[in-house]
Protein backbone atom coordinates (compact mmCIF):
# COMPACT_ATOMS: atom_id res chain seq x y z
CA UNK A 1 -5.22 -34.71 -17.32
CA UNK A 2 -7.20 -32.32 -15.02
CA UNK A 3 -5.32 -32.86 -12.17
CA UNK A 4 -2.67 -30.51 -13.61
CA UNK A 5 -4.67 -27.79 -14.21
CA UNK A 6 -4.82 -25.15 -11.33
CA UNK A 7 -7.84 -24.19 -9.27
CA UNK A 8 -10.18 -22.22 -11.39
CA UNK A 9 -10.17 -19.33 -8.80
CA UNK A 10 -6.63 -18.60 -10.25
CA UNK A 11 -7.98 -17.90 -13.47
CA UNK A 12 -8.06 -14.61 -14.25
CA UNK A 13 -5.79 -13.26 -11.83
CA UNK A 14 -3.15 -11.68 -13.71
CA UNK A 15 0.71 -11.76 -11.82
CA UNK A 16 1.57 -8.38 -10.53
CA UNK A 17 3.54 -6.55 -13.54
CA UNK A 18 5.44 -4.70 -10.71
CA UNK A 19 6.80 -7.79 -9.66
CA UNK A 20 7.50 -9.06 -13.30
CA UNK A 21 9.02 -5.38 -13.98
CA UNK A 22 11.52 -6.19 -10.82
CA UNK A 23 12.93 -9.20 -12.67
CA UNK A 24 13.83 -6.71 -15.87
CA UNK A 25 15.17 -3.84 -13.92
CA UNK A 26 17.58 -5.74 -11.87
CA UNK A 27 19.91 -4.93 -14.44
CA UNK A 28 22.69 -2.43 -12.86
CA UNK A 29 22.37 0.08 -15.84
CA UNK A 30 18.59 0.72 -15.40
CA UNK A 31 17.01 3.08 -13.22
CA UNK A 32 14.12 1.82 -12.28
CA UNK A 33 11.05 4.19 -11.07
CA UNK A 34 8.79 1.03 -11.05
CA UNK A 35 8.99 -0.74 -7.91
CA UNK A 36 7.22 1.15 -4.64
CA UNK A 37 10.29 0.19 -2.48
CA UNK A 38 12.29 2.13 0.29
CA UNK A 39 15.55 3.26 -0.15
CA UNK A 40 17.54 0.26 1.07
CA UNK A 41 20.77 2.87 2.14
CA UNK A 42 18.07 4.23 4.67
CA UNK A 43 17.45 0.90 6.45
CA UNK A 44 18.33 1.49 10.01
CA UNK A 45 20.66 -1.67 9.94
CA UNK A 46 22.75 -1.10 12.91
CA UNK A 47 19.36 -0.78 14.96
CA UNK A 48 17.81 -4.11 13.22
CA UNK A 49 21.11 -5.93 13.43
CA UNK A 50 20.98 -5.43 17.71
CA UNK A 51 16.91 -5.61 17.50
CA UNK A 52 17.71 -9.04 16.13
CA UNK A 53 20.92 -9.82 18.16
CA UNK A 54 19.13 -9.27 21.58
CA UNK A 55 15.14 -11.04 20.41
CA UNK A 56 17.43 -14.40 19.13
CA UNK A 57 19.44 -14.33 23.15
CA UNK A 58 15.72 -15.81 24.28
CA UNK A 59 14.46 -18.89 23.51
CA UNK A 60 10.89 -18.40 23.70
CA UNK A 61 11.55 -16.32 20.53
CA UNK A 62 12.47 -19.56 18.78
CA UNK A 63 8.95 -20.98 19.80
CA UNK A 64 5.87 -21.00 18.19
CA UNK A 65 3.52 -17.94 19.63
CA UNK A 66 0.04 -16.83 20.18
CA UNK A 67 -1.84 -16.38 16.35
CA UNK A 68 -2.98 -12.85 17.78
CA UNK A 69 0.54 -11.80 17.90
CA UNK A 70 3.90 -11.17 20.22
CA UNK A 71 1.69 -9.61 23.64
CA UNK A 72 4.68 -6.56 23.99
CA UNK A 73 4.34 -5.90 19.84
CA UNK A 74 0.91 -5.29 20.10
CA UNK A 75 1.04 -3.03 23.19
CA UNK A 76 3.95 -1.27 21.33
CA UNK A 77 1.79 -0.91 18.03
CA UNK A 78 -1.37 0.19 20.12
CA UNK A 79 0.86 2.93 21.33
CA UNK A 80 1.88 4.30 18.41
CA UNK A 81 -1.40 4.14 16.69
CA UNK A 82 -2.99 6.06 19.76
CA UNK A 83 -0.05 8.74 19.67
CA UNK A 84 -1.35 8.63 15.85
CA UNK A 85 -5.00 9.68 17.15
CA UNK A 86 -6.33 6.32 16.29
CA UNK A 87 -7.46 5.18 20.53
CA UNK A 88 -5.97 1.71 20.04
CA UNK A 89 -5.85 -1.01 22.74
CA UNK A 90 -3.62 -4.50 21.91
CA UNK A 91 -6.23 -6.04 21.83
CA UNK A 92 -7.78 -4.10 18.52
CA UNK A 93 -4.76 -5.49 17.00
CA UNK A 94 -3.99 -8.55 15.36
CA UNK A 95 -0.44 -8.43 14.26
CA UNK A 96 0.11 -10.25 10.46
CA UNK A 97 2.69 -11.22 7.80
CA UNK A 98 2.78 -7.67 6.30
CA UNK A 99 -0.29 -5.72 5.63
CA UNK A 100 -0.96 -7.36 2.62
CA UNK A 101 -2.13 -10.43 5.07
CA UNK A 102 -4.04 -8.39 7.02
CA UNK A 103 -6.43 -7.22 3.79
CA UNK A 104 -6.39 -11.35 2.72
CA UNK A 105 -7.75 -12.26 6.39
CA UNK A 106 -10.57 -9.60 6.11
CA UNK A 107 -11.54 -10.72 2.59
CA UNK A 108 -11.48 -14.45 3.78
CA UNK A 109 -14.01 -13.26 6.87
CA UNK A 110 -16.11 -11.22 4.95
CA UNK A 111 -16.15 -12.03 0.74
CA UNK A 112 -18.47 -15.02 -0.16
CA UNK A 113 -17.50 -16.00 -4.22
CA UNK A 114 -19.48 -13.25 -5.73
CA UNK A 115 -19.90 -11.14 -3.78
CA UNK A 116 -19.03 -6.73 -4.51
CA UNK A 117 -15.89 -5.25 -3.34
CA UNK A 118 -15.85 -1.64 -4.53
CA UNK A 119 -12.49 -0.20 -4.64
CA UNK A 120 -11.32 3.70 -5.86
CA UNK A 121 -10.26 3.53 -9.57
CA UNK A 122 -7.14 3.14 -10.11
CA UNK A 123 -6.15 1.38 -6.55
CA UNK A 124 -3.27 -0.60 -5.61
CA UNK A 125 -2.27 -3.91 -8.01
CA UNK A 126 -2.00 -6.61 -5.01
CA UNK A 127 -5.59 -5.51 -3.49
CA UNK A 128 -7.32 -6.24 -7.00
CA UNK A 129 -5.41 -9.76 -7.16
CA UNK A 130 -6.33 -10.59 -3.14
CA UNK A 131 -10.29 -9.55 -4.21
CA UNK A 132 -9.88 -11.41 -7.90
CA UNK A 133 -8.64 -14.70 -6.08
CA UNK A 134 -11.87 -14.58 -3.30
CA UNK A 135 -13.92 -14.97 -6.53
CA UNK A 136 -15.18 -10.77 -5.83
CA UNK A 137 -16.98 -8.94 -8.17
CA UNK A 138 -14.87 -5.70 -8.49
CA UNK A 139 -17.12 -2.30 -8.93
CA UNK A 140 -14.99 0.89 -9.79
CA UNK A 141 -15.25 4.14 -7.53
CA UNK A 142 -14.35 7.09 -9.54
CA UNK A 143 -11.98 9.55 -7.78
CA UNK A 144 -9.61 12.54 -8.68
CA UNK A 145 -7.07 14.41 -6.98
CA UNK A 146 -9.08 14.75 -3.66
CA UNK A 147 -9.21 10.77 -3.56
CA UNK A 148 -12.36 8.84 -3.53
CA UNK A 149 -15.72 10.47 -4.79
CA UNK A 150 -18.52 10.62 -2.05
CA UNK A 151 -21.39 10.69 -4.63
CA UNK A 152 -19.90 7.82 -7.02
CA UNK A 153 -19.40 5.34 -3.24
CA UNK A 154 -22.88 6.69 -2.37
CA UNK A 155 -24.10 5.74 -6.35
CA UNK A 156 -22.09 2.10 -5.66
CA UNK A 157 -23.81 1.03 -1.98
CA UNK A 158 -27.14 2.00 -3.52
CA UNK A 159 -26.53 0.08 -6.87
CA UNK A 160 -24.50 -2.68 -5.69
CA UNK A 161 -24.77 -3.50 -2.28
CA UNK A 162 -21.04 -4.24 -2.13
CA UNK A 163 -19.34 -6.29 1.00
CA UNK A 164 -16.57 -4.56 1.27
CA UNK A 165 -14.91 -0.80 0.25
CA UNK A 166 -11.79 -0.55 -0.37
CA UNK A 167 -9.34 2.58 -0.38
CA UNK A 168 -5.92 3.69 0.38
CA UNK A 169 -6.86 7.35 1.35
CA UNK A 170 -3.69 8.82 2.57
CA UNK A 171 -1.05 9.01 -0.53
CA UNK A 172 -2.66 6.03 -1.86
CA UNK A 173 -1.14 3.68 -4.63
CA UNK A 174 -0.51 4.53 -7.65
CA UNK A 175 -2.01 8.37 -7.77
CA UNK A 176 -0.63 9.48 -4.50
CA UNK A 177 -3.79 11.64 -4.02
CA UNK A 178 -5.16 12.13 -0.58
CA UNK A 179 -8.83 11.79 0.81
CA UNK A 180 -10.14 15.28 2.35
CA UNK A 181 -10.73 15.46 6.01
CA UNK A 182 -14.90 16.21 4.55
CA UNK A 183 -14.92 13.20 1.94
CA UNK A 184 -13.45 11.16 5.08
CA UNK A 185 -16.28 11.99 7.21
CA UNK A 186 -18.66 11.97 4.28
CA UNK A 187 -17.56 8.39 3.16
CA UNK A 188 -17.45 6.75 6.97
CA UNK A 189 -21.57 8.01 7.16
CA UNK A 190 -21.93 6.44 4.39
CA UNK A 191 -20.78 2.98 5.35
CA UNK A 192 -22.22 3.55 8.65
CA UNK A 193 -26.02 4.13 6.52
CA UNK A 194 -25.34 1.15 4.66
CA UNK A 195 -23.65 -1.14 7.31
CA UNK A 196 -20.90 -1.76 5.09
CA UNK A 197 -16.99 -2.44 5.96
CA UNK A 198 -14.68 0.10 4.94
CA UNK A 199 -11.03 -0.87 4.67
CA UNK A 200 -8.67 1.96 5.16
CA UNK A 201 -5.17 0.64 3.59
CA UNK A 202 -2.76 2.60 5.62
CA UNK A 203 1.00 2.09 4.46
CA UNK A 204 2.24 5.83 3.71
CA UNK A 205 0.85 7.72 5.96
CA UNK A 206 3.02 8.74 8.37
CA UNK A 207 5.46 9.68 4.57
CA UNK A 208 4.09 13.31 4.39
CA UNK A 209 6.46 16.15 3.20
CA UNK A 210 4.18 19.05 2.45
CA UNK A 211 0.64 20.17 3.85
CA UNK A 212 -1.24 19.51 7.22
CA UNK A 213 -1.80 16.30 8.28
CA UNK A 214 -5.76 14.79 7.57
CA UNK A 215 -7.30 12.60 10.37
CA UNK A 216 -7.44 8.66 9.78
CA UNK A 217 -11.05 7.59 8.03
CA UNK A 218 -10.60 5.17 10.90
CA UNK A 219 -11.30 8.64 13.21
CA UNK A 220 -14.31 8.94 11.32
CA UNK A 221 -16.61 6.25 12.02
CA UNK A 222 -16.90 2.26 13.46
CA UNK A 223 -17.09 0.63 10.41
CA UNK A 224 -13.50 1.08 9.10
CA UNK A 225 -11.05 -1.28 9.62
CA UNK A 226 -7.52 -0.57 9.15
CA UNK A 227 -4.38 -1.86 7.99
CA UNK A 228 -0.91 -0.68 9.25
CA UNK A 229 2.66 -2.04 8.32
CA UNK A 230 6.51 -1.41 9.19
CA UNK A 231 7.18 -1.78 5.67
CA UNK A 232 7.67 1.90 4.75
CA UNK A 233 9.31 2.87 7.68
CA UNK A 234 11.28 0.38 9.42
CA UNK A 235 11.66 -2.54 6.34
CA UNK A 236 10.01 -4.47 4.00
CA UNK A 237 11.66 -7.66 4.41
CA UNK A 238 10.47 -7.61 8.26
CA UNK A 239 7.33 -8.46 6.83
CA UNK A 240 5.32 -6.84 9.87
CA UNK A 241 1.79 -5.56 9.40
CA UNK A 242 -1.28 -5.64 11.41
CA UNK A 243 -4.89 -5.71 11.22
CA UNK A 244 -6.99 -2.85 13.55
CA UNK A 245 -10.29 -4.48 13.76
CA UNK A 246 -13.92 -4.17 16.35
CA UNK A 247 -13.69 -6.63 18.58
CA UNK A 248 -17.10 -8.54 17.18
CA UNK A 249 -14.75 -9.24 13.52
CA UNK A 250 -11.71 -10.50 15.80
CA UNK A 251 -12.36 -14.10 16.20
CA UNK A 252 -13.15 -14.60 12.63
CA UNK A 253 -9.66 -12.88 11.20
CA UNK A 254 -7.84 -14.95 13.92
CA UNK A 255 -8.94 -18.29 12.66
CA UNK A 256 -8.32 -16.90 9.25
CA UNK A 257 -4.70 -16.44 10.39
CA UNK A 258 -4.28 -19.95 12.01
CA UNK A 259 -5.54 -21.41 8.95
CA UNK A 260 -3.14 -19.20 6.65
CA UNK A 261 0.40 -19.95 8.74
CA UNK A 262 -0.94 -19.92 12.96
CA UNK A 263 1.02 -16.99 13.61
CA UNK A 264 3.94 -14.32 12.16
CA UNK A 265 7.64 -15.01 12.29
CA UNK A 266 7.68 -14.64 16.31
CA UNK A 267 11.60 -14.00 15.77
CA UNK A 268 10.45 -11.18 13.82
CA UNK A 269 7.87 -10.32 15.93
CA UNK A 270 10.29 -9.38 18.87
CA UNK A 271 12.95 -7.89 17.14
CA UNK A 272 10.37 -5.21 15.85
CA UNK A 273 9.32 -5.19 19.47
CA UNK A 274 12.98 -4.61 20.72
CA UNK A 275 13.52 -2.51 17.97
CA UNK A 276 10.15 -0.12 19.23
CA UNK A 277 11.26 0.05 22.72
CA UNK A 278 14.40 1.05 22.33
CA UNK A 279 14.65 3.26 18.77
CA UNK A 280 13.03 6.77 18.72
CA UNK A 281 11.14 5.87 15.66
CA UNK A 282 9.61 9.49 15.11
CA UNK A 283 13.48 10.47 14.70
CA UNK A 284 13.91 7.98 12.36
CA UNK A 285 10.78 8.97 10.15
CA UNK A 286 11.51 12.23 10.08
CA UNK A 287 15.09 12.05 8.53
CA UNK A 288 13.01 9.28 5.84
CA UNK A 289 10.73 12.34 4.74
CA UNK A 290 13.68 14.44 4.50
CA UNK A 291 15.37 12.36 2.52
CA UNK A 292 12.13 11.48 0.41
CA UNK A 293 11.13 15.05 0.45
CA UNK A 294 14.17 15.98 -1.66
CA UNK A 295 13.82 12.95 -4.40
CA UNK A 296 10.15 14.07 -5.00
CA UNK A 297 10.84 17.58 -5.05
CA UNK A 298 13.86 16.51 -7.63
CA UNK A 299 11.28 14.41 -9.80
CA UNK A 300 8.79 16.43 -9.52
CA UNK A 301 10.35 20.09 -10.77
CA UNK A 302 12.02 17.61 -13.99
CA UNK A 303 8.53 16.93 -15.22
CA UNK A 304 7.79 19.85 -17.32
CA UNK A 305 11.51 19.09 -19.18
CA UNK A 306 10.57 15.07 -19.12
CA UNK A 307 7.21 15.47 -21.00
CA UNK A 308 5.31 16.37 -24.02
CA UNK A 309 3.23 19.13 -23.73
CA UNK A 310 -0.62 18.48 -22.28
CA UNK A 311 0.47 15.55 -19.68
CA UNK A 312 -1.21 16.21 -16.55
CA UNK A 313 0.43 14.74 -13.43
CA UNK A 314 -0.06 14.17 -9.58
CA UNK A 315 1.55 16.53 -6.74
CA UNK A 316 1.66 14.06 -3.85
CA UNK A 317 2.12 15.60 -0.49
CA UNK A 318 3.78 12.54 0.50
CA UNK A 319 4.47 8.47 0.07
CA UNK A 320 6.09 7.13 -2.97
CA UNK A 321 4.29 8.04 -6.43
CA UNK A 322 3.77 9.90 -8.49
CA UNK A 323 0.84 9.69 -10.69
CA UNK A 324 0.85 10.64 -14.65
CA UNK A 325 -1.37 10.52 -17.78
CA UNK A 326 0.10 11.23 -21.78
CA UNK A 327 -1.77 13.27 -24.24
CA UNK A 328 -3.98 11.24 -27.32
CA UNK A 329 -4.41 7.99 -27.75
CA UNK A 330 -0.65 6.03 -26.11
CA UNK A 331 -0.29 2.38 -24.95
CA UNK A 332 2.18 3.29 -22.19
CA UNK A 333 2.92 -1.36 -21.73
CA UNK A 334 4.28 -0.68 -25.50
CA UNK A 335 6.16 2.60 -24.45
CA UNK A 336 7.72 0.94 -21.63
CA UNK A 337 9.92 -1.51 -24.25
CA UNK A 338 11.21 1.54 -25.68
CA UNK A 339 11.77 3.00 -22.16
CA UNK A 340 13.74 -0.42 -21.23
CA UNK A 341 16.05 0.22 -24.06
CA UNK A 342 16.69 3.54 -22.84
CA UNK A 343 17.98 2.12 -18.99
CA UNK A 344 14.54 3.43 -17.02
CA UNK A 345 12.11 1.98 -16.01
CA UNK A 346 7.88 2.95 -14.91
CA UNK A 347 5.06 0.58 -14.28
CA UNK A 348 2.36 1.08 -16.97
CA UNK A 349 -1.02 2.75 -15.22
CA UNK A 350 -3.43 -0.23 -16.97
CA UNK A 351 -3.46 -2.84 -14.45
CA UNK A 352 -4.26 -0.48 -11.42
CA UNK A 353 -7.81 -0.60 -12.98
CA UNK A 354 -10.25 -3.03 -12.03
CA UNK A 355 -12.59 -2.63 -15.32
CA UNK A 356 -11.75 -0.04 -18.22
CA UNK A 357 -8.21 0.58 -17.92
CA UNK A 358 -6.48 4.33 -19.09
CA UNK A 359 -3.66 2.76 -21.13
CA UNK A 360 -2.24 6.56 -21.35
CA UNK A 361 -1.24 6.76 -17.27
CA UNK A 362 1.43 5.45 -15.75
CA UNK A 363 3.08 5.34 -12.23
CA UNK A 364 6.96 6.70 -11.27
CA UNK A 365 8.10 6.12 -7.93
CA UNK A 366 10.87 8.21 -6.40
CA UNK A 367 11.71 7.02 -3.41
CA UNK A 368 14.40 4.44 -4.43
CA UNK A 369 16.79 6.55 -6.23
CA UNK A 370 18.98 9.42 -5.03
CA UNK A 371 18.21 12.82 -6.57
CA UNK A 372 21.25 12.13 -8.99
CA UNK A 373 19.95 8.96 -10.19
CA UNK A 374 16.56 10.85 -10.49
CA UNK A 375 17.72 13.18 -12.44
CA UNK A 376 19.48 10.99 -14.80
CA UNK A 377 16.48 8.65 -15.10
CA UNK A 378 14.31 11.36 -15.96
CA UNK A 379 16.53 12.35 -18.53
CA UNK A 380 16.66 8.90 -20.02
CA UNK A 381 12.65 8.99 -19.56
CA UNK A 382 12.42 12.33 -21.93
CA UNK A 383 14.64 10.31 -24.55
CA UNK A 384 11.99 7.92 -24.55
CA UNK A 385 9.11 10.09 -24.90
CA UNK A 386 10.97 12.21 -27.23
């Protein structure tokens, strides 16, 4: 009975292991370096909890809103993106359900079935499965510890004539390398040469706990469009994110969004706006790097204990990951049984590849534990490479 079978543009597209790995690490005994989540003990709950308390005391909170977003949000955002040194007006913005709906609106206004997306290799799981399900054509980027490779894009948009690019240049997912400030100006030419969107995925950034800040690719050039979030700093379950876009691509990601749901949670929407106005946020970032700071330093300096000799392994300056690869010839999906049955937990490096996957790397997060737990987890994780 065909009726029963689903569309065929959901063939293919694998489920996130990440979010498969959450269901086997909710065990209490496991740590678990596998999921890129925020420390829930630094939620700012007492300033959500009033945020919340004072947006539900109006009515027109209860009401449906405009699909561009709640008008005081997007000043708010506009704001802070500008004190950022991105020039932002509200009406650049177009505020979403998290900034994973801010990347499917731009692939629904500009991917036809078919059509290139090139994105860095590896790159972040839920990007590949948004570009999969537009029926894209994914076309690798090669990149190292500097991020993205100039001549490899340049090799891509000559070769390919992609629609889209896709990075996370600022402690992107899972390496947590960084663009430099001269591939970010040498990459935003390019897309400017070949009249090609860039997508700058933007939801570490402001996580940085060593080095000098690099400008946004967004500073670079017109043909980048970004994507911000609250997710990282302020909370995931907010499910706040927002779309920076020219005003000529506006009208086509806002009918994308009124087709999708008409408009974010506006209860949400003004809490976060409440919650703006009246929080210093900048205070409250700061004590999340110093908090984060310490659990990557604490991962970090276990590594050379944790693993056999010749692993090579990232040293992010900031966001969530960290970024490794074994010696010879390992399946790290089969290690990760064995890790399991030691109580830890990593997400296997393979599906962060859009074509030929490194089975050897895999991805540890550090954000979510305390340095105690860290340090116990990475002890568990040297059992299992033992």
């Amino acid at each position: 009975m065909t009726g029963m079978s689903p569309a065929r543009r959901l063939q293919g597209v694998k489920s996130s292991p990440v979010r498969d790995l959450l269901a086997l690490t909710q065990r209490p005994e496991v740590i678990s370096f596998a999921g890129g989540l925020p420390a829930p003990e630094l939620f700012d709950v007492d300033g959500w909890s009033d945020a919340f308390q004072k947006a539900a005391g109006h009515r027109p909170n209860l009401q449906y809103a405009p699909t561009e977003g709640d008008p005081v949000l997007r000043e708010l955002l506009a704001q802070r993106m500008t004190a950022r040194g991105i020039p932002t007006e509200p009406a650049d913005l177009l505020v979403t359900t998290g900034s994973q709906q801010a990347l499917t609106l731009v692939t629904t206004a500009l991917v036809e079935p078919g059509d290139v997306v090139a994105v860095e290799e590896p790159t972040y799981l839920a990007a590949l499965q948004c570009f999969q399900l537009a029926g894209a054509r994914l076309v690798p980027i090669a990149s190292d510890e500097h991020g993205a490779v100039p001549s490899s894009l340049a090799d891509v948009l000559e070769r390919e004539r992609p629609s889209l690019v896709y990075l996370v240049p600022t402690f992107a997912n899972p390496s947590g390398g960084t663009l430099t400030a001269a591939r970010r100006q040498e990459i935003a030419a390019l897309a400017a040469a070949h009249d090609v969107w860039l997508v700058e995925d933007d939801p570490y950034g402001e996580l940085r706990y060593q080095g000098e800040p690099v400008p946004a690719l967004t500073s670079y050039g017109e043909k980048v469009l970004y994507l911000g979030t609250l997710s990282k700093i302020g909370a995931p379950g907010l499910r706040i994110g927002w779309l920076r876009a020219p005003r000529e691509l506006m009208p086509a990601a806002v009918i994308a969004k009124q087709a999708a749901d008409l408009h974010t949670s506006t209860i949400d929407q003004a809490a976060a706006a409440v919650y703006l106005a009246n929080v210093d946020m900048n205070a409250h970032v700061r004590g999340l790097c110093a908090a984060y700071r310490e659990r990557r330093d604490t991962m970090v300096a276990a590594l050379p204990a944790t693993v056999p000799a010749g692993t090579t392994w990232s040293d992010p300056d900031g966001g969530m990951f960290v970024w490794l690869r074994l010696p010879g010839a390992v399946d790290t999906a089969r290690l990760l049984k064995k890790a399991l049955a030691h109580n830890v937990a990593f997400v296997p490096g393979a599906p962060f590849f859009a074509t030929n996957p490194d089975r050897a790397t895999f991805r540890l997060s550090f954000t979510t534990n305390t340095p105690d737990e860290i340090s116990e987890g990475m002890r568990r994780l040297a059992a299992t490479l033992a």
